[in-house]
PDB file of N, CA and C in Angstrom:
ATOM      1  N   UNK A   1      92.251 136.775 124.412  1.00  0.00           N
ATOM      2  CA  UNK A   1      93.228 135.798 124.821  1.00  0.00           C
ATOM      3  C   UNK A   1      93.483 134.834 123.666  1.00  0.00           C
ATOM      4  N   UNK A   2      94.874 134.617 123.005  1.00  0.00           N
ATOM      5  CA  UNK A   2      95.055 133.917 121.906  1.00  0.00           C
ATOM      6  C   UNK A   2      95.525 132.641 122.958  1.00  0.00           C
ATOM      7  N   UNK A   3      95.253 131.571 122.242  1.00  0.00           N
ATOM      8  CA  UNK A   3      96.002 130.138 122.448  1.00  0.00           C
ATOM      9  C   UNK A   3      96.665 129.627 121.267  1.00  0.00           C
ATOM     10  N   UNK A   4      98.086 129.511 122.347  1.00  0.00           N
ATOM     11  CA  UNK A   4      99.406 128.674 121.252  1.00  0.00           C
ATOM     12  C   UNK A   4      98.530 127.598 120.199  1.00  0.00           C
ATOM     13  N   UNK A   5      99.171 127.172 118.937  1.00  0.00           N
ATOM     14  CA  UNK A   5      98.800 126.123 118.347  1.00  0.00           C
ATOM     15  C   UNK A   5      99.748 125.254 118.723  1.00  0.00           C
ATOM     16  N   UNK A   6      99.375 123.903 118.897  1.00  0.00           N
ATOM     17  CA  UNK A   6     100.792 123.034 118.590  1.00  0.00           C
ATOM     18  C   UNK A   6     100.613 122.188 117.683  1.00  0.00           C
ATOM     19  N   UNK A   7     102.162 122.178 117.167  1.00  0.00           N
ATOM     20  CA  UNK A   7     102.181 121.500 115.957  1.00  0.00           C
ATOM     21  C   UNK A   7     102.108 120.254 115.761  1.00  0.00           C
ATOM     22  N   UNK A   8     101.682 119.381 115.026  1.00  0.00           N
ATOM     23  CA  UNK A   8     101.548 117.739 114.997  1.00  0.00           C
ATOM     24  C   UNK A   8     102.112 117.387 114.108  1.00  0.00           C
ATOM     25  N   UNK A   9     103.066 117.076 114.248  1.00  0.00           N
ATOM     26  CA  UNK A   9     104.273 116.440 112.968  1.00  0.00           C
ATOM     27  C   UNK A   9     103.671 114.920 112.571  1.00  0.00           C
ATOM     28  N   UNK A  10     103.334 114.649 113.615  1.00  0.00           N
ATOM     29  CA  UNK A  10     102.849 112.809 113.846  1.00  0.00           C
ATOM     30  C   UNK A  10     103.713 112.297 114.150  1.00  0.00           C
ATOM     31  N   UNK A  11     103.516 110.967 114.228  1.00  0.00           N
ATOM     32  CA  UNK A  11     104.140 109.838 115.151  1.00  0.00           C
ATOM     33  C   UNK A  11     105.877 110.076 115.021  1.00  0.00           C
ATOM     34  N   UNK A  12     106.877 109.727 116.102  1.00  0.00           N
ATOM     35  CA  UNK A  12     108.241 110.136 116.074  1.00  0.00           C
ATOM     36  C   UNK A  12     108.622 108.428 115.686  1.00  0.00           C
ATOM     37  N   UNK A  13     109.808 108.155 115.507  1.00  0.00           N
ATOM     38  CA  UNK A  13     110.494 107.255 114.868  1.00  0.00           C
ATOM     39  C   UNK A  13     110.387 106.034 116.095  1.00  0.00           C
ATOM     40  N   UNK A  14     110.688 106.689 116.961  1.00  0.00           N
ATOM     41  CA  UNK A  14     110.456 105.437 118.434  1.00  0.00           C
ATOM     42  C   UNK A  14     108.975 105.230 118.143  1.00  0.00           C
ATOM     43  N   UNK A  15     108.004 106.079 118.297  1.00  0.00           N
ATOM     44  CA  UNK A  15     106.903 105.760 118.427  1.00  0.00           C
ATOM     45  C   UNK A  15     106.216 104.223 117.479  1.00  0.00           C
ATOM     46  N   UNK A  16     106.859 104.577 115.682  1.00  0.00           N
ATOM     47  CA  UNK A  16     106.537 104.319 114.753  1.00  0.00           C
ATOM     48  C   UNK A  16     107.352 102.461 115.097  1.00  0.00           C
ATOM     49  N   UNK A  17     108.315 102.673 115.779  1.00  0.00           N
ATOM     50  CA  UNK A  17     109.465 101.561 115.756  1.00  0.00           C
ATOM     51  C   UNK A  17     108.136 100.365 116.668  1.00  0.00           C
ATOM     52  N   UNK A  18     108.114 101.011 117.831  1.00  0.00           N
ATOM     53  CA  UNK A  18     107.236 100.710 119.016  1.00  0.00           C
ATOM     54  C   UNK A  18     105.713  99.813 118.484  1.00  0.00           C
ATOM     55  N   UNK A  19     105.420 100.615 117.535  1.00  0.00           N
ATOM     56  CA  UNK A  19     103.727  99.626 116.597  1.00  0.00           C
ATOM     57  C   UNK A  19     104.367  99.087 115.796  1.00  0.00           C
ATOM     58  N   UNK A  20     105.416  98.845 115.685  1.00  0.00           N
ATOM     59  CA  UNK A  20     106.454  97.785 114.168  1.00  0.00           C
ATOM     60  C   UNK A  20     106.049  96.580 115.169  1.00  0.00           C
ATOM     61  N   UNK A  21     107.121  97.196 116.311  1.00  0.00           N
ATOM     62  CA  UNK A  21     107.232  95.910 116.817  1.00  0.00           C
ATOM     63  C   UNK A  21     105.731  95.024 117.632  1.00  0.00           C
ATOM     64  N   UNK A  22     104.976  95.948 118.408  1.00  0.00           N
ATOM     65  CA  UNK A  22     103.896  94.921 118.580  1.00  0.00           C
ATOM     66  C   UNK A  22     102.908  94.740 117.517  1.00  0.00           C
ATOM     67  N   UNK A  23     102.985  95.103 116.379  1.00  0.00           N
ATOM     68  CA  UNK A  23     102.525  94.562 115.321  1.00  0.00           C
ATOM     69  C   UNK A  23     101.934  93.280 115.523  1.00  0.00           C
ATOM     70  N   UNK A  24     102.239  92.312 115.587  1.00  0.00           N
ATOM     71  CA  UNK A  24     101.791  90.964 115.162  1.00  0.00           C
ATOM     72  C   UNK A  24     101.089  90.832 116.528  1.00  0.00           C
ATOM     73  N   UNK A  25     100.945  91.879 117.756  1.00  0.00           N
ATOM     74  CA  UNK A  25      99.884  91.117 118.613  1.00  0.00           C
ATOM     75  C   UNK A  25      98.859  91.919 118.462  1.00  0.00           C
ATOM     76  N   UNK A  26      98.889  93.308 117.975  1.00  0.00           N
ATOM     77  CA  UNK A  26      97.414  93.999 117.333  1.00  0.00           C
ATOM     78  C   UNK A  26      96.810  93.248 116.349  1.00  0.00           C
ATOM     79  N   UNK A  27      97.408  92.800 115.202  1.00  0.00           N
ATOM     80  CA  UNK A  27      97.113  91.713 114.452  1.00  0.00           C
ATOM     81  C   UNK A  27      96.705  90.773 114.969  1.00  0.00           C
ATOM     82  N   UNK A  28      96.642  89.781 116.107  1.00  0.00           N
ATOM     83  CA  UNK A  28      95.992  88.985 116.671  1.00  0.00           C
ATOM     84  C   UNK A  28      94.907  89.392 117.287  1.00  0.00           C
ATOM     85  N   UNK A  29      95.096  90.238 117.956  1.00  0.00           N
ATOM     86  CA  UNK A  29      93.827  91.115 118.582  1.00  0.00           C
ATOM     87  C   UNK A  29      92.939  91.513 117.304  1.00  0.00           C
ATOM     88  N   UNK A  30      93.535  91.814 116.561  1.00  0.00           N
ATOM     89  CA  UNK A  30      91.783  91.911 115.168  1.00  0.00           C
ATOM     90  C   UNK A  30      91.438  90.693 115.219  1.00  0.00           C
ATOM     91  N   UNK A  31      92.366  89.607 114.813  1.00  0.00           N
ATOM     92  CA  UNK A  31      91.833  88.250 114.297  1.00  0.00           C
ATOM     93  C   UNK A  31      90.776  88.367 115.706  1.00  0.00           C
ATOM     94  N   UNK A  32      90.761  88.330 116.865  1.00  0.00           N
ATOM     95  CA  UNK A  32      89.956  87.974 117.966  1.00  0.00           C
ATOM     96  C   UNK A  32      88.418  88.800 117.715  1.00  0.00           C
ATOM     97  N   UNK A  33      88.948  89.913 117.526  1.00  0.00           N
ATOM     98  CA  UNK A  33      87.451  90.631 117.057  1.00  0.00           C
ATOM     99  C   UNK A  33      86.985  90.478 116.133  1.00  0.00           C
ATOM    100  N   UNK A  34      87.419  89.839 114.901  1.00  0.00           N
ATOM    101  CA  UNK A  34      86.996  89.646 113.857  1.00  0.00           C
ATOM    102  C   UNK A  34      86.043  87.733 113.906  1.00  0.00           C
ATOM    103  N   UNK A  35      87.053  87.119 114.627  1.00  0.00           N
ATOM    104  CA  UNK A  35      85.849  86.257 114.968  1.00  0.00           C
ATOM    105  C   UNK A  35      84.608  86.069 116.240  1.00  0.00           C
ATOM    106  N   UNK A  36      84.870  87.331 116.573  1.00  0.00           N
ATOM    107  CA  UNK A  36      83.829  87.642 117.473  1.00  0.00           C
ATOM    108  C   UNK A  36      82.460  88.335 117.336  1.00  0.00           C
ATOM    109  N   UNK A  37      83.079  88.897 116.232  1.00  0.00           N
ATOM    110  CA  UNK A  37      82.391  89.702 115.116  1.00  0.00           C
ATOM    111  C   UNK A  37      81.457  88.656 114.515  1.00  0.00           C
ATOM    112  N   UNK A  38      81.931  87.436 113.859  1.00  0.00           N
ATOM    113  CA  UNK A  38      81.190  86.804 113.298  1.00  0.00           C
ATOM    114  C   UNK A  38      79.975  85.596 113.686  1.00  0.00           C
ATOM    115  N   UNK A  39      80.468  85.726 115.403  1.00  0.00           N
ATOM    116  CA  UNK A  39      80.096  84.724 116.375  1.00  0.00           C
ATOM    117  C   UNK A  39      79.074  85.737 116.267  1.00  0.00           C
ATOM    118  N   UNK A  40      78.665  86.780 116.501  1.00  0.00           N
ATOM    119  CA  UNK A  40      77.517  87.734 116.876  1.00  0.00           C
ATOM    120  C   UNK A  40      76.559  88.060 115.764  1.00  0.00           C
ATOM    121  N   UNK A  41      77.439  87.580 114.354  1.00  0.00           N
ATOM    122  CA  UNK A  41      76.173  88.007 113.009  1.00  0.00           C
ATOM    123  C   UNK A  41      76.059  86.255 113.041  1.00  0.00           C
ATOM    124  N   UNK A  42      76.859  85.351 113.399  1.00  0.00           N
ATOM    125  CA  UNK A  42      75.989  84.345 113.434  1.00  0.00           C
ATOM    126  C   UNK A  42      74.787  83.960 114.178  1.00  0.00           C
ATOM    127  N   UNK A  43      74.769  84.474 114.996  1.00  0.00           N
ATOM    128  CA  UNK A  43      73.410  84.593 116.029  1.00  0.00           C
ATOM    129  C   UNK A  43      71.846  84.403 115.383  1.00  0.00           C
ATOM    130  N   UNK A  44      72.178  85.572 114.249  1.00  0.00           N
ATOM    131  CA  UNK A  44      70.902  85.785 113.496  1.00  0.00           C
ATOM    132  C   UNK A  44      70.673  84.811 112.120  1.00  0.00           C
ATOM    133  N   UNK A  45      71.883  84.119 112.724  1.00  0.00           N
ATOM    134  CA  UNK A  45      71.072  82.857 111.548  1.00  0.00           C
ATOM    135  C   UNK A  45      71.547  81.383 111.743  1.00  0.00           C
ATOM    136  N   UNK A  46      70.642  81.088 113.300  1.00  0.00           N
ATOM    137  CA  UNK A  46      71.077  79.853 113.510  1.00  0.00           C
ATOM    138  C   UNK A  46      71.674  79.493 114.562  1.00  0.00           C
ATOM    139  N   UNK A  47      72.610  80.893 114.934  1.00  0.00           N
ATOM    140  CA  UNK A  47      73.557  80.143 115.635  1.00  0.00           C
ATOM    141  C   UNK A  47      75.069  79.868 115.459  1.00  0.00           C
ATOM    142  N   UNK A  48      76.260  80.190 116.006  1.00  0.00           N
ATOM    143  CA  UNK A  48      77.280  79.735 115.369  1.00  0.00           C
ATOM    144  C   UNK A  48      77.732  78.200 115.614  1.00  0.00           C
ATOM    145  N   UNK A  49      78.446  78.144 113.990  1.00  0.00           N
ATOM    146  CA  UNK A  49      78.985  76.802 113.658  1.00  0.00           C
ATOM    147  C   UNK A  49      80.112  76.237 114.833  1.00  0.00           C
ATOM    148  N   UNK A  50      80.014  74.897 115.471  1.00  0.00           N
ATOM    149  CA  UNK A  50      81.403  74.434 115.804  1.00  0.00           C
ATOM    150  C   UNK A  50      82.869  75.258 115.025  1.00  0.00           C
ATOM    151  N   UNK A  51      82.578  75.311 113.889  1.00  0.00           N
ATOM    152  CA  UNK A  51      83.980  75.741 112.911  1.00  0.00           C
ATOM    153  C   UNK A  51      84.183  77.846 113.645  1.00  0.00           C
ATOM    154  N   UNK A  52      82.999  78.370 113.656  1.00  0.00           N
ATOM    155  CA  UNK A  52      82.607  79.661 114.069  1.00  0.00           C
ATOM    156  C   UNK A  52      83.705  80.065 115.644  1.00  0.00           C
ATOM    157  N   UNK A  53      83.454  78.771 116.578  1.00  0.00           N
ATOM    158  CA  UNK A  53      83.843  78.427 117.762  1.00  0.00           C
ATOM    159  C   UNK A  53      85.257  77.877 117.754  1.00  0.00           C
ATOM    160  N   UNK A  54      85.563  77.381 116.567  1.00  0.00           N
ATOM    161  CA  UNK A  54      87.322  77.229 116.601  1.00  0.00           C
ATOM    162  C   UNK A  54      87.827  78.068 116.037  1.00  0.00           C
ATOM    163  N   UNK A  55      86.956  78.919 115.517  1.00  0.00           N
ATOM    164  CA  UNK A  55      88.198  80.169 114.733  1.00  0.00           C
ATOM    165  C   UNK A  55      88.163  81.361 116.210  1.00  0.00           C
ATOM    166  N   UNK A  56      86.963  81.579 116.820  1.00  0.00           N
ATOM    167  CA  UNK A  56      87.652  82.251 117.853  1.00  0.00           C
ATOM    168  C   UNK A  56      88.851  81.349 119.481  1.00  0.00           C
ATOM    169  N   UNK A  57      88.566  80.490 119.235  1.00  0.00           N
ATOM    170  CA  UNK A  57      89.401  79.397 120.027  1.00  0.00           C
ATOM    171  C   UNK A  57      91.261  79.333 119.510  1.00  0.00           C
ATOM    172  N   UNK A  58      91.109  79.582 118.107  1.00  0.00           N
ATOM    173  CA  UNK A  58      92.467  79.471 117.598  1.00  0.00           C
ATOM    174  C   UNK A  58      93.022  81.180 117.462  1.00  0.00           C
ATOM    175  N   UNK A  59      92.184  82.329 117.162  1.00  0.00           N
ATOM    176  CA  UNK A  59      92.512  83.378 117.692  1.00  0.00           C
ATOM    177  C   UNK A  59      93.159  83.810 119.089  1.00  0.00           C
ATOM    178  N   UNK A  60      92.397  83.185 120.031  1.00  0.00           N
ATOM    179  CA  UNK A  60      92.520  83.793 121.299  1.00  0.00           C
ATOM    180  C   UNK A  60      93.707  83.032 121.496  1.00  0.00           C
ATOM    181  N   UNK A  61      94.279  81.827 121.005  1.00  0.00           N
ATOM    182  CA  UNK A  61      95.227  80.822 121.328  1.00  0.00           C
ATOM    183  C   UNK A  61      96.801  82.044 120.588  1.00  0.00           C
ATOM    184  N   UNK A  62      96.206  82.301 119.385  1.00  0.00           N
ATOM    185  CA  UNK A  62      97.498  82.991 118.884  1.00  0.00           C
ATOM    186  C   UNK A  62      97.761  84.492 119.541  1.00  0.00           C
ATOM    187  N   UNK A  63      96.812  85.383 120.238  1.00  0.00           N
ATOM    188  CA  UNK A  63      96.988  86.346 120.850  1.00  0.00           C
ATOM    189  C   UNK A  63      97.840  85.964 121.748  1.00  0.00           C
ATOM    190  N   UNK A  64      97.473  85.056 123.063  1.00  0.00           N
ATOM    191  CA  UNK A  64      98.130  84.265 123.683  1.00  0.00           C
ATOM    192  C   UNK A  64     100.265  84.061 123.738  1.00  0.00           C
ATOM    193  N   UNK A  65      99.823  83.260 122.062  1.00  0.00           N
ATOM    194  CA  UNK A  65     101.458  82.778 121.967  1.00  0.00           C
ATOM    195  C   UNK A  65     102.327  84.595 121.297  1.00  0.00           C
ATOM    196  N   UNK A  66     101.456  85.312 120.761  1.00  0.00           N
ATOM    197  CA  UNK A  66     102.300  86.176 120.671  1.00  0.00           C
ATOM    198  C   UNK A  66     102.902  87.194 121.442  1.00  0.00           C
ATOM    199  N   UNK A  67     101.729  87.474 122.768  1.00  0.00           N
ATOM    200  CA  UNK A  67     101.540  87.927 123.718  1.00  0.00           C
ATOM    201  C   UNK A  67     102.980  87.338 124.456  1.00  0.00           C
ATOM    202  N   UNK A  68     103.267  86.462 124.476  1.00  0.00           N
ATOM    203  CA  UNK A  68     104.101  85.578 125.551  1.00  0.00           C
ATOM    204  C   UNK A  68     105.635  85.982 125.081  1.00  0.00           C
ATOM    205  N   UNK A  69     105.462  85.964 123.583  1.00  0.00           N
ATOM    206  CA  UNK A  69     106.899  86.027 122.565  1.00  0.00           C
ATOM    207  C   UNK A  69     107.333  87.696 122.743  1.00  0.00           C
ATOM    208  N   UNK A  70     106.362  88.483 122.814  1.00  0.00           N
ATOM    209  CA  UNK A  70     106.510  89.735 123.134  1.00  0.00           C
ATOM    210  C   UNK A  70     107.199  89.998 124.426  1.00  0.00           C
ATOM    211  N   UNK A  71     106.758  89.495 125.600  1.00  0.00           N
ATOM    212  CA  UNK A  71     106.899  89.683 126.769  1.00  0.00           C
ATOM    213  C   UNK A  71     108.651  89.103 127.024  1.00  0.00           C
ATOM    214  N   UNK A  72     108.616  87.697 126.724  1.00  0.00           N
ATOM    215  CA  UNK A  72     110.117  87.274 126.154  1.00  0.00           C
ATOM    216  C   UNK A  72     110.844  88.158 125.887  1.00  0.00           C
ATOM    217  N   UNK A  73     110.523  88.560 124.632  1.00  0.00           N
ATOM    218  CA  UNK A  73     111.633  89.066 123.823  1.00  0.00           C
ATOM    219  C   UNK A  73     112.029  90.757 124.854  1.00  0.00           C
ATOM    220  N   UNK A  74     111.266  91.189 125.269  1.00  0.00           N
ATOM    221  CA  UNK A  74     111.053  92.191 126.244  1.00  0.00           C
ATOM    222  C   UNK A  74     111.992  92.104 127.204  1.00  0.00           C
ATOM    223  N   UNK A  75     111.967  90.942 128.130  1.00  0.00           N
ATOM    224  CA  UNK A  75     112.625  90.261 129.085  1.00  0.00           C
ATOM    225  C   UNK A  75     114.358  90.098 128.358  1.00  0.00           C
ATOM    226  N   UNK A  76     114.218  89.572 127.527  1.00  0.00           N
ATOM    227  CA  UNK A  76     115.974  89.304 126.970  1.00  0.00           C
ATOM    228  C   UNK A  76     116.635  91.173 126.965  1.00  0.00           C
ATOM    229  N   UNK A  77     115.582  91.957 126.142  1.00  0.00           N
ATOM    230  CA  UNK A  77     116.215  93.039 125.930  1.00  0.00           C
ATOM    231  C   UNK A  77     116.584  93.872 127.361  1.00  0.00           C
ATOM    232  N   UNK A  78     115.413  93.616 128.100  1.00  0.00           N
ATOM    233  CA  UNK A  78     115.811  94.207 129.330  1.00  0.00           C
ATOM    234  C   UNK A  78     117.169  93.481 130.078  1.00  0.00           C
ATOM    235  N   UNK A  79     117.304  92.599 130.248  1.00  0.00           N
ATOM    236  CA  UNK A  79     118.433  92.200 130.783  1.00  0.00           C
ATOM    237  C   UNK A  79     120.239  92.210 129.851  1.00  0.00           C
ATOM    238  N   UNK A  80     119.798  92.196 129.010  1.00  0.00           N
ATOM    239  CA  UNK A  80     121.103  92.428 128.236  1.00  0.00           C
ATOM    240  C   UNK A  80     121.352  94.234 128.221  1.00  0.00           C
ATOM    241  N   UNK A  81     120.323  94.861 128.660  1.00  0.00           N
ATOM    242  CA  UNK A  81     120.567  96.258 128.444  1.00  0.00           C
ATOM    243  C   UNK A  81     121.299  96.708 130.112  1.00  0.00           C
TER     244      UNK A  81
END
């Protein structure tokens, strides 16, 4: 019994358009893991800093506002369409 291959061209132009555009909230979403990341290697020495605690505070704040601008901008396109 043979099985078809299928072919993987990779990502199609919508697809590619689609991570353009939420771009900047995956980008926030690292910043969030990335200071979460550091909240957890601070552990082993000390403890994290107040400063440790506003960088994930100002992350989660910008996931937030981009999250919202996304959803917006979502909302306009849907209704004008």
């Amino acid at each position: 019994m043979r099985k078809k291959l299928v072919r993987l061209d990779g990502p199609s132009r919508a697809d590619l358009a689609a991570i353009d555009s939420e771009w900047p909230l995956i980008e926030a979403e690292l910043s969030v893991l990335d200071a979460e990341i550091a909240l957890i290697n601070a552990a082993d020495h000390g403890g994290p800093s107040p400063l440790d605690w506003r960088r994930l505070r100002r992350a989660e704040a910008r996931v937030t506002r981009v999250a919202a601008e996304l959803a917006a901008r979502s909302a306009v396109r849907k209704a004008v369409a």
